[in-house]
C-alpha atoms as a PDB file:
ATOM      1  CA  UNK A   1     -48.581  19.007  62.350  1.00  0.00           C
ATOM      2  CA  UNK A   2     -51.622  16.678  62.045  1.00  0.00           C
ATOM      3  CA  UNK A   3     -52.228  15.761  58.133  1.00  0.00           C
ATOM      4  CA  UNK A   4     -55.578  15.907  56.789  1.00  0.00           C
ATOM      5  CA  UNK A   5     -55.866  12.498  54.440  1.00  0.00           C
ATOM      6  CA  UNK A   6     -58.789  12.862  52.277  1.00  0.00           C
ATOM      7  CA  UNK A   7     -57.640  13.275  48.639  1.00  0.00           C
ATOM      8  CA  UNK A   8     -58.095   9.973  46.673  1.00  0.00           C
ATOM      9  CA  UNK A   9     -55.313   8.179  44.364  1.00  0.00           C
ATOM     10  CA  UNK A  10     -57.586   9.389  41.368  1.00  0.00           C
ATOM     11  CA  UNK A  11     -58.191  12.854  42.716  1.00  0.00           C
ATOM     12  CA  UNK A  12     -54.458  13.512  43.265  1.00  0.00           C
ATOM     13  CA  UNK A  13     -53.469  12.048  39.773  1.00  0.00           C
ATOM     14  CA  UNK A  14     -56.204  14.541  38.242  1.00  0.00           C
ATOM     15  CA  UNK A  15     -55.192  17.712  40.363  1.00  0.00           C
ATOM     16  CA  UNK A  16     -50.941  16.693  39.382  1.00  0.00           C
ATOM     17  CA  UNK A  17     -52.192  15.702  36.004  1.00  0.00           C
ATOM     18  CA  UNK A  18     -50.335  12.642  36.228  1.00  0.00           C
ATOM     19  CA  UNK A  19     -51.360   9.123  36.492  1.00  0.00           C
ATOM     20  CA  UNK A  20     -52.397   6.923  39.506  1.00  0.00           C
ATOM     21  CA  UNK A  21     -49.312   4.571  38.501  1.00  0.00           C
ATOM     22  CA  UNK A  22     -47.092   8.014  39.127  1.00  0.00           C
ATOM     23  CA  UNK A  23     -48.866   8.764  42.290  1.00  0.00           C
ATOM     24  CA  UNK A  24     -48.435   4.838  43.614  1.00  0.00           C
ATOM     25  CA  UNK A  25     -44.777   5.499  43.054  1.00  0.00           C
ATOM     26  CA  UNK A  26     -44.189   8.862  44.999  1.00  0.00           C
ATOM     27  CA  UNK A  27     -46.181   6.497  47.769  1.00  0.00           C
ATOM     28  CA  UNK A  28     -43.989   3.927  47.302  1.00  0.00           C
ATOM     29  CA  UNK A  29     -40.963   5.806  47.252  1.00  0.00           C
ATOM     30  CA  UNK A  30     -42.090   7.851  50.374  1.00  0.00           C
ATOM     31  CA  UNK A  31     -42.965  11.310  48.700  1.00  0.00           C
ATOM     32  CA  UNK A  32     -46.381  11.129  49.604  1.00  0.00           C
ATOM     33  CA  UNK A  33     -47.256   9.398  52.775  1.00  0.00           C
ATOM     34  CA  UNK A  34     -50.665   7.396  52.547  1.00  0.00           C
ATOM     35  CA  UNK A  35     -53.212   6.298  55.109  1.00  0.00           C
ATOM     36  CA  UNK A  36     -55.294   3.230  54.435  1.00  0.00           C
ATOM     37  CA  UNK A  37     -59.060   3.342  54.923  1.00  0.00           C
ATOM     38  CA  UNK A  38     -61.509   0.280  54.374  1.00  0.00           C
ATOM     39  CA  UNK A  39     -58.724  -0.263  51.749  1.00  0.00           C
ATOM     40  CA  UNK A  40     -59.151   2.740  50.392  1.00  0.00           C
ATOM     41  CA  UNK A  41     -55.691   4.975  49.760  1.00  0.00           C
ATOM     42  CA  UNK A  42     -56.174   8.235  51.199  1.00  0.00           C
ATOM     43  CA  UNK A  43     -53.540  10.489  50.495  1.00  0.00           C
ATOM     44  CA  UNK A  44     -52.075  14.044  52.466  1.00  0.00           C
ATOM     45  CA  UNK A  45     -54.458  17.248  50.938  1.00  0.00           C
ATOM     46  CA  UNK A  46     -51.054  19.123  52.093  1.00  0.00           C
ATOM     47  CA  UNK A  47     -48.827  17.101  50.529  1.00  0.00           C
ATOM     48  CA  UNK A  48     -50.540  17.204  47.351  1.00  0.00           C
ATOM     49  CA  UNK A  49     -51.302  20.880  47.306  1.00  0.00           C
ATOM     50  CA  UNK A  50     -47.349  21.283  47.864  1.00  0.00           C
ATOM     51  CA  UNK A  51     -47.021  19.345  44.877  1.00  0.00           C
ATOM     52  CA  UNK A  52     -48.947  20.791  42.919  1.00  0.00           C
ATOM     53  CA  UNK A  53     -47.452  24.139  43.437  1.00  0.00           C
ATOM     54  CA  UNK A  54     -43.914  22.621  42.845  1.00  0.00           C
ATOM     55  CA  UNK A  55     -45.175  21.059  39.454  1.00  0.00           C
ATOM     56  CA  UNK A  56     -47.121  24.613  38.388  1.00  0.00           C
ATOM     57  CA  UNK A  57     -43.770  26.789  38.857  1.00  0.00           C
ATOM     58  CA  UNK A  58     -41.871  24.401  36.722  1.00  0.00           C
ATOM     59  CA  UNK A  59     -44.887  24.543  34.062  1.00  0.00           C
ATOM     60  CA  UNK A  60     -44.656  28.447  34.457  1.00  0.00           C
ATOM     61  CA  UNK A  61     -42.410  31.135  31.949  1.00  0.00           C
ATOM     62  CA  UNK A  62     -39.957  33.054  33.860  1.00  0.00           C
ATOM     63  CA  UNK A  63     -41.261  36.035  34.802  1.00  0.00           C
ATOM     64  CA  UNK A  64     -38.734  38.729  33.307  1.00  0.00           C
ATOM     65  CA  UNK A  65     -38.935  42.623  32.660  1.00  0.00           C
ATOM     66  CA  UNK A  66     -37.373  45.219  30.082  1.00  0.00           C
ATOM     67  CA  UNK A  67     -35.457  47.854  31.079  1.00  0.00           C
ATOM     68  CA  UNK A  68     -34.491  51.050  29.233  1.00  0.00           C
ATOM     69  CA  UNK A  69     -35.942  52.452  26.051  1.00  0.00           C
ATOM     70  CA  UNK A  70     -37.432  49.942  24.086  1.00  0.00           C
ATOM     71  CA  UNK A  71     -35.557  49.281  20.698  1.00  0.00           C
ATOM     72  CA  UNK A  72     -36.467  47.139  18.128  1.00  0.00           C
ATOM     73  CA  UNK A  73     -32.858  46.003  17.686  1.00  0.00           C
ATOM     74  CA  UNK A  74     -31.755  44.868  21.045  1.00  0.00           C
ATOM     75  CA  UNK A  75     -33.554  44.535  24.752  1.00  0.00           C
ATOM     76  CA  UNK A  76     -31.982  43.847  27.876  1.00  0.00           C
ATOM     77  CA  UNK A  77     -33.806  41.470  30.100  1.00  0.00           C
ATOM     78  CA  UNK A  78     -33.447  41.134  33.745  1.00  0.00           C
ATOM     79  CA  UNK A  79     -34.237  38.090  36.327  1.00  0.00           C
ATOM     80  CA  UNK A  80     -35.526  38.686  39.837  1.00  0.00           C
ATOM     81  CA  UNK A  81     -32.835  36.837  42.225  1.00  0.00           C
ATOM     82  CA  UNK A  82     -35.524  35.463  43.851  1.00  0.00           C
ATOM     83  CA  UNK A  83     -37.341  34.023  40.876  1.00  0.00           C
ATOM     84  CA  UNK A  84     -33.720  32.776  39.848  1.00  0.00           C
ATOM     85  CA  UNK A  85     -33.966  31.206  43.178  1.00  0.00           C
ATOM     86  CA  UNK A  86     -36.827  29.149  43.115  1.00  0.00           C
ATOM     87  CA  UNK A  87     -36.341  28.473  39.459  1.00  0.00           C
ATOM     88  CA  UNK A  88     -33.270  27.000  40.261  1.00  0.00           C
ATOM     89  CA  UNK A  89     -34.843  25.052  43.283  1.00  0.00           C
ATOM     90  CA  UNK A  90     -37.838  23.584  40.965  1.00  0.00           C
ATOM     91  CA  UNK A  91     -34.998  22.397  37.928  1.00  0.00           C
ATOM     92  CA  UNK A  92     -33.200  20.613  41.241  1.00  0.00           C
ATOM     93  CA  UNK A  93     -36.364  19.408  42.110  1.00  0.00           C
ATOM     94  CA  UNK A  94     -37.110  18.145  38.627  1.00  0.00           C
ATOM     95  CA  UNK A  95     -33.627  16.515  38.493  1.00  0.00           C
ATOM     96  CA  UNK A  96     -34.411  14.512  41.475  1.00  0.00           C
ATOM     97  CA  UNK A  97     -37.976  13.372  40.363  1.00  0.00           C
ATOM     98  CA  UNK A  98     -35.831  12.590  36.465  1.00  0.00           C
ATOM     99  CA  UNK A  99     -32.842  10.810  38.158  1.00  0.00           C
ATOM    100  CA  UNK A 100     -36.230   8.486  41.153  1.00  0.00           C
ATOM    101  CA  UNK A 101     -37.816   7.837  37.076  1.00  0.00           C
ATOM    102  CA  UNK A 102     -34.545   6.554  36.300  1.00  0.00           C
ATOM    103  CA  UNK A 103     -33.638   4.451  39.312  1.00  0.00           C
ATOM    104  CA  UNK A 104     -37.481   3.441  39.058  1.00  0.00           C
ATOM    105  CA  UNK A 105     -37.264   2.719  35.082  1.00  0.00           C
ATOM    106  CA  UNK A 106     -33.654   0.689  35.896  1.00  0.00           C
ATOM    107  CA  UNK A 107     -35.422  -1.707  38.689  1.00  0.00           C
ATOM    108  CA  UNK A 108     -38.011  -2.326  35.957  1.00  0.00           C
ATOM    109  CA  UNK A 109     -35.729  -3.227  33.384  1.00  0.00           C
ATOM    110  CA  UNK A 110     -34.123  -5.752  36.002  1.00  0.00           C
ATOM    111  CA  UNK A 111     -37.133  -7.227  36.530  1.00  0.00           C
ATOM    112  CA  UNK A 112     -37.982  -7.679  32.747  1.00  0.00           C
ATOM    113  CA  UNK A 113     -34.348  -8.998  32.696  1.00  0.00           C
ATOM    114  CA  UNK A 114     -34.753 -12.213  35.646  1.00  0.00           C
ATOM    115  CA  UNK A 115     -38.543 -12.443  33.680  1.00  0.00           C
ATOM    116  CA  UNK A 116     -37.115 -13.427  30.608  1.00  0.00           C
ATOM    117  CA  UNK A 117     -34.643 -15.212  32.008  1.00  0.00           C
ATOM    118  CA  UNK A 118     -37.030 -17.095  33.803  1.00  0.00           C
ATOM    119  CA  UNK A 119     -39.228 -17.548  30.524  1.00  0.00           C
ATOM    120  CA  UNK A 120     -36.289 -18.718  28.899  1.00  0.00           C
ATOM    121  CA  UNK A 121     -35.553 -21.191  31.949  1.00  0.00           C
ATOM    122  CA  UNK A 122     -39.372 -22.398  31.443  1.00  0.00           C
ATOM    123  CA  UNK A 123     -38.727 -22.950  28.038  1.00  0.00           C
ATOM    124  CA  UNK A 124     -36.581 -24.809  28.090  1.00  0.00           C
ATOM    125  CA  UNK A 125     -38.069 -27.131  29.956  1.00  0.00           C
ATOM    126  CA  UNK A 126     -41.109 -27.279  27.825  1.00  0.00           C
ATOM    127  CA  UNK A 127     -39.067 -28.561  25.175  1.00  0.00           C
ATOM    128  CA  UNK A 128     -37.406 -31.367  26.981  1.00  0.00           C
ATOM    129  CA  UNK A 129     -41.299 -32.635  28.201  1.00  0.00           C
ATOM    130  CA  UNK A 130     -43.538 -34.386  26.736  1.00  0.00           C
ATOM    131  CA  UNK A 131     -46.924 -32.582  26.359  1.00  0.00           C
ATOM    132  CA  UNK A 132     -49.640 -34.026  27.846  1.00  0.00           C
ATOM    133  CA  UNK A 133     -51.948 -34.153  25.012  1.00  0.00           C
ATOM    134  CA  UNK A 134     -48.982 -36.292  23.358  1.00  0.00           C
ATOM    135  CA  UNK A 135     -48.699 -38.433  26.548  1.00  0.00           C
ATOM    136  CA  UNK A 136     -52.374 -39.042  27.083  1.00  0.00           C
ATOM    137  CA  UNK A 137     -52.608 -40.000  22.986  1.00  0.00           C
ATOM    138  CA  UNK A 138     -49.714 -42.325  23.669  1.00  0.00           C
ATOM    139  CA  UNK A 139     -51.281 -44.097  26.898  1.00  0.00           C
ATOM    140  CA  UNK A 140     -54.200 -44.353  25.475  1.00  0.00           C
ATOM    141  CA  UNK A 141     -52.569 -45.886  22.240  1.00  0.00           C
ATOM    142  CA  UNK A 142     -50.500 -48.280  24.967  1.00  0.00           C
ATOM    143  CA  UNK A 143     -53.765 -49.430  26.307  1.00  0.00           C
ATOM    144  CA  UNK A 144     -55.782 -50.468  23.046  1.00  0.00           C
ATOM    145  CA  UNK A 145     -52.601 -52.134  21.967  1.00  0.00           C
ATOM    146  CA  UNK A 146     -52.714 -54.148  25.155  1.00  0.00           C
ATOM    147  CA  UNK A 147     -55.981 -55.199  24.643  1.00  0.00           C
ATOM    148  CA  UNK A 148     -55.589 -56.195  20.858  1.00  0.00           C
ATOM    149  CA  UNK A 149     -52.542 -57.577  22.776  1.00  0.00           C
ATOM    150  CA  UNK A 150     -55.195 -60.134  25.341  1.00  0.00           C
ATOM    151  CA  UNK A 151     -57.368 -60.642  22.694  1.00  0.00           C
ATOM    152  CA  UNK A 152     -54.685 -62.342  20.538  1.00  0.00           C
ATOM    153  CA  UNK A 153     -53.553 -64.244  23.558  1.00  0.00           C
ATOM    154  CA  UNK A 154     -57.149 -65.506  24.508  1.00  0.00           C
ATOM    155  CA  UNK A 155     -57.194 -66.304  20.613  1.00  0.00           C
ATOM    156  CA  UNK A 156     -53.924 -68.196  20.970  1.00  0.00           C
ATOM    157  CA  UNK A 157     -54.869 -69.832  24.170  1.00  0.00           C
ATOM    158  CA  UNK A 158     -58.318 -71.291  22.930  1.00  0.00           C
ATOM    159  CA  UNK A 159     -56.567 -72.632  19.519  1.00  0.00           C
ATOM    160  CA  UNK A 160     -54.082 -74.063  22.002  1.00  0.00           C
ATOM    161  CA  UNK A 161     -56.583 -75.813  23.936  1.00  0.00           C
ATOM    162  CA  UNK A 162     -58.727 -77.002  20.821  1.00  0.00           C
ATOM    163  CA  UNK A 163     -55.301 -78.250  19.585  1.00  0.00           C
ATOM    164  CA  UNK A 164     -54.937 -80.155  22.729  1.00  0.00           C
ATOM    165  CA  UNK A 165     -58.308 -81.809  22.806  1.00  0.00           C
ATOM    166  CA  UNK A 166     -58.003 -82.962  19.129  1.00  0.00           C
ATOM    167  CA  UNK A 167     -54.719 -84.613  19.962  1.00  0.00           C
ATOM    168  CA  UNK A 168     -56.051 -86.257  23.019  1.00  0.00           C
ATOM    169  CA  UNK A 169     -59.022 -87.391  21.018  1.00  0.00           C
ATOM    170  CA  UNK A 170     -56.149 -88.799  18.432  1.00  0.00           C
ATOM    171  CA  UNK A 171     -54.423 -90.796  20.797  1.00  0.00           C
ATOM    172  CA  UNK A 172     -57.537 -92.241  22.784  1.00  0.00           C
ATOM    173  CA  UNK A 173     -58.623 -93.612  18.974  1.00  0.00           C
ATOM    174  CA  UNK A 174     -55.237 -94.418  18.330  1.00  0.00           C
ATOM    175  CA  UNK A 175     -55.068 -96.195  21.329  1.00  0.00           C
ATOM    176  CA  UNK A 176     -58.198 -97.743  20.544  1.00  0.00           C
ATOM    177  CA  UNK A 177     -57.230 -99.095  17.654  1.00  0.00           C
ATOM    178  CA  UNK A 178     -53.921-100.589  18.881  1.00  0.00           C
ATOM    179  CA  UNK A 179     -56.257-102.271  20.935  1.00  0.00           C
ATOM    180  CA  UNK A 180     -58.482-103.734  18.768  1.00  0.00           C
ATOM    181  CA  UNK A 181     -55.431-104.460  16.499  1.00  0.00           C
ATOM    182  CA  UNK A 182     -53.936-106.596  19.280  1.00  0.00           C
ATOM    183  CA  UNK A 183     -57.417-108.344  19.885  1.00  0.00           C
ATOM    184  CA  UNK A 184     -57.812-109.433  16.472  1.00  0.00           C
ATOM    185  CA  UNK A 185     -53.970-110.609  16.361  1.00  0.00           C
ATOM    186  CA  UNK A 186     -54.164-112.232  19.182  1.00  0.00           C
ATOM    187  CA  UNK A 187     -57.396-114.242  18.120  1.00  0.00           C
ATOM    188  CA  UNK A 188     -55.643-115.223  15.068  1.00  0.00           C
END
């Protein structure tokens, strides 16, 4: 039997009266079967019409009759076998949707489980790192103290060299002197 696909996600949600998340997982789980158009979903009008019938008998009261004179103490109501039938049918059927939601609900609850694991994992780590606010504040607080750093030693060096000159300028007047000293001895 060729399948007419040309209900939407939203039009199927709004003629189950569920929601598009509970339609993606009847697709998912292969209740509904999908065909993808210009990535639209397009979903089975049969399929969805079955459904809906399914989902309207288990909204519906039983239908049920009275038999024999009618008594305001007691009244005996009987089921039609058939009824009974597809009553019982639709409760299986809602079993099996109940028992997918909990097999669906379980995986979900795994995942939350390895998610905060994982965040936990994460962290972790975070807390063992340095933040990189803190590490750019304390490379940048490296580099100034470098330079204050060079600029002392620049400071240092030039004292160092002044220091020099005035002791070479001691010793050539020292020497001077000796030699003048000497002159004047050596005249006497």
């Amino acid at each position: 039997m060729v399948k007419n696909y040309s209900i939407t996600r939203e039009n199927a949600a709004k003629a189950l009266w569920v929601s598009t998340r509970t339609i993606d997982r009847y697709v998912k789980s292969g209740k509904l079967s999908y065909k993808k158009v210009a990535n639209k979903v397009l979903l089975s009008k049969e399929e969805i019409t079955e459904l809906q019938r399914d989902f309207g008998a288990l909204r519906q009261e039983p239908v049920s009759e009275i038999v024999g004179p009618v008594s305001t103490t007691r009244s005996v109501t009987t089921v039609n076998p058939s009824i009974e039938q597809a009553i019982d049918a639709k409760i299986e059927k809602f079993f099996l949707i109940f028992n997918e939601k909990d097999k669906i609900l379980e995986e979900k609850n795994k995942v939350i489980f390895m998610l905060q694991q994982r965040i936990w994992e994460l962290e972790t780590k975070i807390k063992n790192m340095v933040a990189l606010p803190d590490y750019s504040r304390e490379k940048q607080e490296a580099i100034i103290e470098k330079q204050k750093l060079e600029e002392k030693i620049s400071i240092l060096k030039s004292k160092i060299r002044s220091e020099k000159t005035k002791n070479l300028v001691f010793i050539w007047a020292s020497l001077v002197l000796i030699i003048i000293a000497i002159f004047f001895f050596m005249q006497n």
